[in-house]
N, C-alpha and C. Protein backbone atom coordinates (compact mmCIF):
# COMPACT_ATOMS: atom_id res chain seq x y z
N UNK A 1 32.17 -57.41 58.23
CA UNK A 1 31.68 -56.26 58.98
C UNK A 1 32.59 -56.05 60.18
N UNK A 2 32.82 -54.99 60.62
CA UNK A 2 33.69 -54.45 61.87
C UNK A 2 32.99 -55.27 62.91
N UNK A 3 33.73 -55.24 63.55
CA UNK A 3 33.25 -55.44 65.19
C UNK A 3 32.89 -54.83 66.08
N UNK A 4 31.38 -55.23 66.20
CA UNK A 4 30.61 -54.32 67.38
C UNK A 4 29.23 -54.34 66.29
N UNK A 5 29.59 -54.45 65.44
CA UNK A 5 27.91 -53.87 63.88
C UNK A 5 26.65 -54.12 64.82
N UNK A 6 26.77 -55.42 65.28
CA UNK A 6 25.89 -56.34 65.67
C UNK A 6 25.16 -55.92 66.42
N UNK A 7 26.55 -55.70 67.54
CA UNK A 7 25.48 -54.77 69.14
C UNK A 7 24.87 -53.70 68.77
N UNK A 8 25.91 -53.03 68.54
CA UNK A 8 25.52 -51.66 67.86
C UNK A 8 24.45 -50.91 67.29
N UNK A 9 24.26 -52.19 66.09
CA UNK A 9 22.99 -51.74 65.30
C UNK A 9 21.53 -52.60 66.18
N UNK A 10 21.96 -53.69 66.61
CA UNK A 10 20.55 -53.86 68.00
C UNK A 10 20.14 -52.90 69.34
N UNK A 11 21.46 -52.08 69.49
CA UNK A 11 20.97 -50.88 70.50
C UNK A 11 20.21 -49.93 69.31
N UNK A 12 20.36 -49.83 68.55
CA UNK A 12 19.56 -48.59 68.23
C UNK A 12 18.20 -49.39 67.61
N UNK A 13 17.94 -50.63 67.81
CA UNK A 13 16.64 -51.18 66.51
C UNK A 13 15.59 -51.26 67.57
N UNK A 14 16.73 -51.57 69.45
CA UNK A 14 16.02 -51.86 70.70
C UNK A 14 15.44 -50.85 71.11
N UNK A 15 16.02 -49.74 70.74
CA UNK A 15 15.81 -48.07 71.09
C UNK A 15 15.58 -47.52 70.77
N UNK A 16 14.57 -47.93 69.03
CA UNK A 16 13.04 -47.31 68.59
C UNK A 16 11.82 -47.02 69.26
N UNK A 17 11.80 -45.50 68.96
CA UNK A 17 10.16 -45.67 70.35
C UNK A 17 8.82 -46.09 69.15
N UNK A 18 7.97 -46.46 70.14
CA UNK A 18 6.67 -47.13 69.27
C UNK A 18 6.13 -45.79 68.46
N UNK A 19 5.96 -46.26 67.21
CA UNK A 19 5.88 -45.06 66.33
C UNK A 19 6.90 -44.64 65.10
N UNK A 20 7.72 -44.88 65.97
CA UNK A 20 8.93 -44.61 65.16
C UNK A 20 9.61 -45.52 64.00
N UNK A 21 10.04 -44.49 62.77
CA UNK A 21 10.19 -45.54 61.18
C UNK A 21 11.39 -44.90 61.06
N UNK A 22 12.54 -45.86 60.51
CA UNK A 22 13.39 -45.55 59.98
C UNK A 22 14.36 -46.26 58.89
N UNK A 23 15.15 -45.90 58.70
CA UNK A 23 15.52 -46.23 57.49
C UNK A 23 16.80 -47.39 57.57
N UNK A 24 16.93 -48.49 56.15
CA UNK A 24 18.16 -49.17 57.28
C UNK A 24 19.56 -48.53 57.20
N UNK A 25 19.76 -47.40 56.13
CA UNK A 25 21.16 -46.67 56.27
C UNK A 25 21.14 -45.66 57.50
N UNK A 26 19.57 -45.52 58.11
CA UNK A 26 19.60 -44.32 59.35
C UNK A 26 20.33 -45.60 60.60
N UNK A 27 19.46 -46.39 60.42
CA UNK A 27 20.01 -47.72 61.57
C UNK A 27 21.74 -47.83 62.19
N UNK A 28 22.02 -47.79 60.49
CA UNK A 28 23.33 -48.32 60.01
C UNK A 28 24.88 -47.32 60.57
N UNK A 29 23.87 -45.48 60.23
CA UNK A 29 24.52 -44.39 60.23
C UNK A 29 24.74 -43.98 62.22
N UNK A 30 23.58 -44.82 62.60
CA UNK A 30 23.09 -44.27 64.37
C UNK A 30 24.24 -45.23 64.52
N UNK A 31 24.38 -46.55 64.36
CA UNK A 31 24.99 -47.87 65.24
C UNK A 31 26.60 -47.23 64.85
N UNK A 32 27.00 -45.99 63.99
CA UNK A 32 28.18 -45.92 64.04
C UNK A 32 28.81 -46.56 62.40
N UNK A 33 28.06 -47.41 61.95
CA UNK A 33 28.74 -48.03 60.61
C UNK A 33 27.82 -47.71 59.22
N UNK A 34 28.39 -45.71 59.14
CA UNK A 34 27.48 -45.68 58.04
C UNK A 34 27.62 -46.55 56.60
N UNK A 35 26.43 -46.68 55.73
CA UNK A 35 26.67 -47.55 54.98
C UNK A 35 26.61 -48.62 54.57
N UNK A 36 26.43 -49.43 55.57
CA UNK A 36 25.68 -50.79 56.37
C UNK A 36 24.41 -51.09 55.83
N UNK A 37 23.42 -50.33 55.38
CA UNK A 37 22.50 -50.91 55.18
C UNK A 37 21.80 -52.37 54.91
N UNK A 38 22.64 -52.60 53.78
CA UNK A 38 22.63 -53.89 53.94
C UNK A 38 22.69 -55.00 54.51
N UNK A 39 23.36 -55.02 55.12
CA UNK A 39 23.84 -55.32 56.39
C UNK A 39 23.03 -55.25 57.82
N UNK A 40 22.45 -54.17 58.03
CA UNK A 40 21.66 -53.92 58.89
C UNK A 40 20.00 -55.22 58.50
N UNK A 41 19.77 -54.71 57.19
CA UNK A 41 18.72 -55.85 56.30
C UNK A 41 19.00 -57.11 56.71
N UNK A 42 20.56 -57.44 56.37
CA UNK A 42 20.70 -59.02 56.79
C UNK A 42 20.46 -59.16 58.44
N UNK A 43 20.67 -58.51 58.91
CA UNK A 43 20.94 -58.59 60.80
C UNK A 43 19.53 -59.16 61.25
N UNK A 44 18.84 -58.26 60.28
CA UNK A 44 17.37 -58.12 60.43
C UNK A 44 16.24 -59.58 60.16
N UNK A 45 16.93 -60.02 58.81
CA UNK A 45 16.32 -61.47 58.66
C UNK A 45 16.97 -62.68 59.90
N UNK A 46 17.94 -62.58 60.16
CA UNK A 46 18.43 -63.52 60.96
C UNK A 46 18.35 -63.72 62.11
N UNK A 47 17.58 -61.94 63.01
CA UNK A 47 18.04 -62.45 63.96
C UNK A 47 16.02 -62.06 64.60
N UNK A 48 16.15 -62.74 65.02
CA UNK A 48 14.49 -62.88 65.84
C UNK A 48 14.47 -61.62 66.92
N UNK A 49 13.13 -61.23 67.29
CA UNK A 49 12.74 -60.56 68.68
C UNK A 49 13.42 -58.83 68.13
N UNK A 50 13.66 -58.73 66.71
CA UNK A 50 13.68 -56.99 66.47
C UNK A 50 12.93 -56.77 65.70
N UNK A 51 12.50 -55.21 66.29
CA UNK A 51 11.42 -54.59 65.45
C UNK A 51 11.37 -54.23 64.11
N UNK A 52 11.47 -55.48 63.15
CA UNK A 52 12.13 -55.35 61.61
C UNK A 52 10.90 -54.55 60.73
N UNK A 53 9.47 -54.58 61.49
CA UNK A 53 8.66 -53.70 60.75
C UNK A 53 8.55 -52.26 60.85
N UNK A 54 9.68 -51.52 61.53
CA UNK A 54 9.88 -49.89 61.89
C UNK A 54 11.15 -49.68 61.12
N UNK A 55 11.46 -50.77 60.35
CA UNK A 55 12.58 -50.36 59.10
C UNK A 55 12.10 -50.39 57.85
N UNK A 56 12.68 -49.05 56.96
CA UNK A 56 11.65 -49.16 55.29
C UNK A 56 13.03 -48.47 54.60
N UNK A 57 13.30 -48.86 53.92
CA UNK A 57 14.44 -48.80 52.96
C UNK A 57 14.26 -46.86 52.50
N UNK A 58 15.37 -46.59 51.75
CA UNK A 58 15.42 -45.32 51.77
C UNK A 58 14.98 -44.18 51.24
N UNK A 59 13.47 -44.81 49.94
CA UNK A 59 12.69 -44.21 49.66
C UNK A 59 11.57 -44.80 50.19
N UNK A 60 11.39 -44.79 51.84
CA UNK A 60 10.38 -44.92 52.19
C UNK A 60 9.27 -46.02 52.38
N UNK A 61 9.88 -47.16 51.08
CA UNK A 61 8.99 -48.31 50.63
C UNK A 61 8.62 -49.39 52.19
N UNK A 62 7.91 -50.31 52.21
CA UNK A 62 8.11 -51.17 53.29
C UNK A 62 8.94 -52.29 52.57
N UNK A 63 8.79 -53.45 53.23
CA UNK A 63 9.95 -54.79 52.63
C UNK A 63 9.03 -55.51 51.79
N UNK A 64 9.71 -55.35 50.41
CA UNK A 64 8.87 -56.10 49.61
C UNK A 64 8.44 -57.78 50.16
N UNK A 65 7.04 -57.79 49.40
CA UNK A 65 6.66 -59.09 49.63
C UNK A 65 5.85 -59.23 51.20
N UNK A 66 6.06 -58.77 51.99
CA UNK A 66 5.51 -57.79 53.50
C UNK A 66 5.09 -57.03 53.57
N UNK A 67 4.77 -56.18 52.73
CA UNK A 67 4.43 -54.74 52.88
C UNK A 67 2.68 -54.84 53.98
N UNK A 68 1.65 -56.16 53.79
CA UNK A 68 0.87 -56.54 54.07
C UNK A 68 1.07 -56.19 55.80
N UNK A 69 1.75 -56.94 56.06
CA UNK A 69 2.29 -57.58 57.55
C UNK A 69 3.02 -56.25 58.44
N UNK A 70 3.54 -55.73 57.10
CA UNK A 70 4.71 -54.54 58.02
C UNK A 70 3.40 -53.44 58.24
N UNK A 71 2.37 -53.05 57.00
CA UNK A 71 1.43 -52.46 57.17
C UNK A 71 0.89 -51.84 58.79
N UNK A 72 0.50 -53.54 58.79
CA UNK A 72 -0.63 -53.79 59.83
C UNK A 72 0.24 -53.39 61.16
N UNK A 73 1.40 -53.98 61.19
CA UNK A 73 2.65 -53.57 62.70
C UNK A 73 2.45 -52.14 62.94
N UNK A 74 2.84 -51.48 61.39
CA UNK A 74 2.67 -50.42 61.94
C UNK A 74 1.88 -49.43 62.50
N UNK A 75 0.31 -49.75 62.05
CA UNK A 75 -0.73 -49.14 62.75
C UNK A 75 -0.96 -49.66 63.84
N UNK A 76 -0.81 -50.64 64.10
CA UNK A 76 -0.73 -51.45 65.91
C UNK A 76 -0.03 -50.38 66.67
């Protein structure tokens, strides 16, 4: 991955307002590295303290296997 993905895509995951869902190629496309998605996904398992339940893949779905957990975040 280029350099910067990292920050990049944590300013924009930090700079979700409450409410707000998006997608991880929207994440990917905001931080500057469209395409990323994946990528953005991995950022997401690894790194603690981001709002990984205001991300849902690009038809909308939540993260399989979570969908329970991401549910509930999101009506909070």
């Amino acid at each position: 991955m280029q350099e910067g993905f990292t920050e990049a895509a944590i300013a924009v995951l930090r700079g979700l307002e409450p409410g707000e869902v998006v997608s991880y190629g929207e994440v990917a496309e905001q931080a500057g590295f469209p395409g990323a998605a994946r990528a953005v996904g991995n950022l997401l398992k690894q790194t603690e303290g981001l709002p990984w339940w205001r991300v849902v893949n690009a038809n909308g779905r939540l993260v399989p296997g979570g969908e329970d957990r991401q549910a509930k975040l999101l009506r909070a």
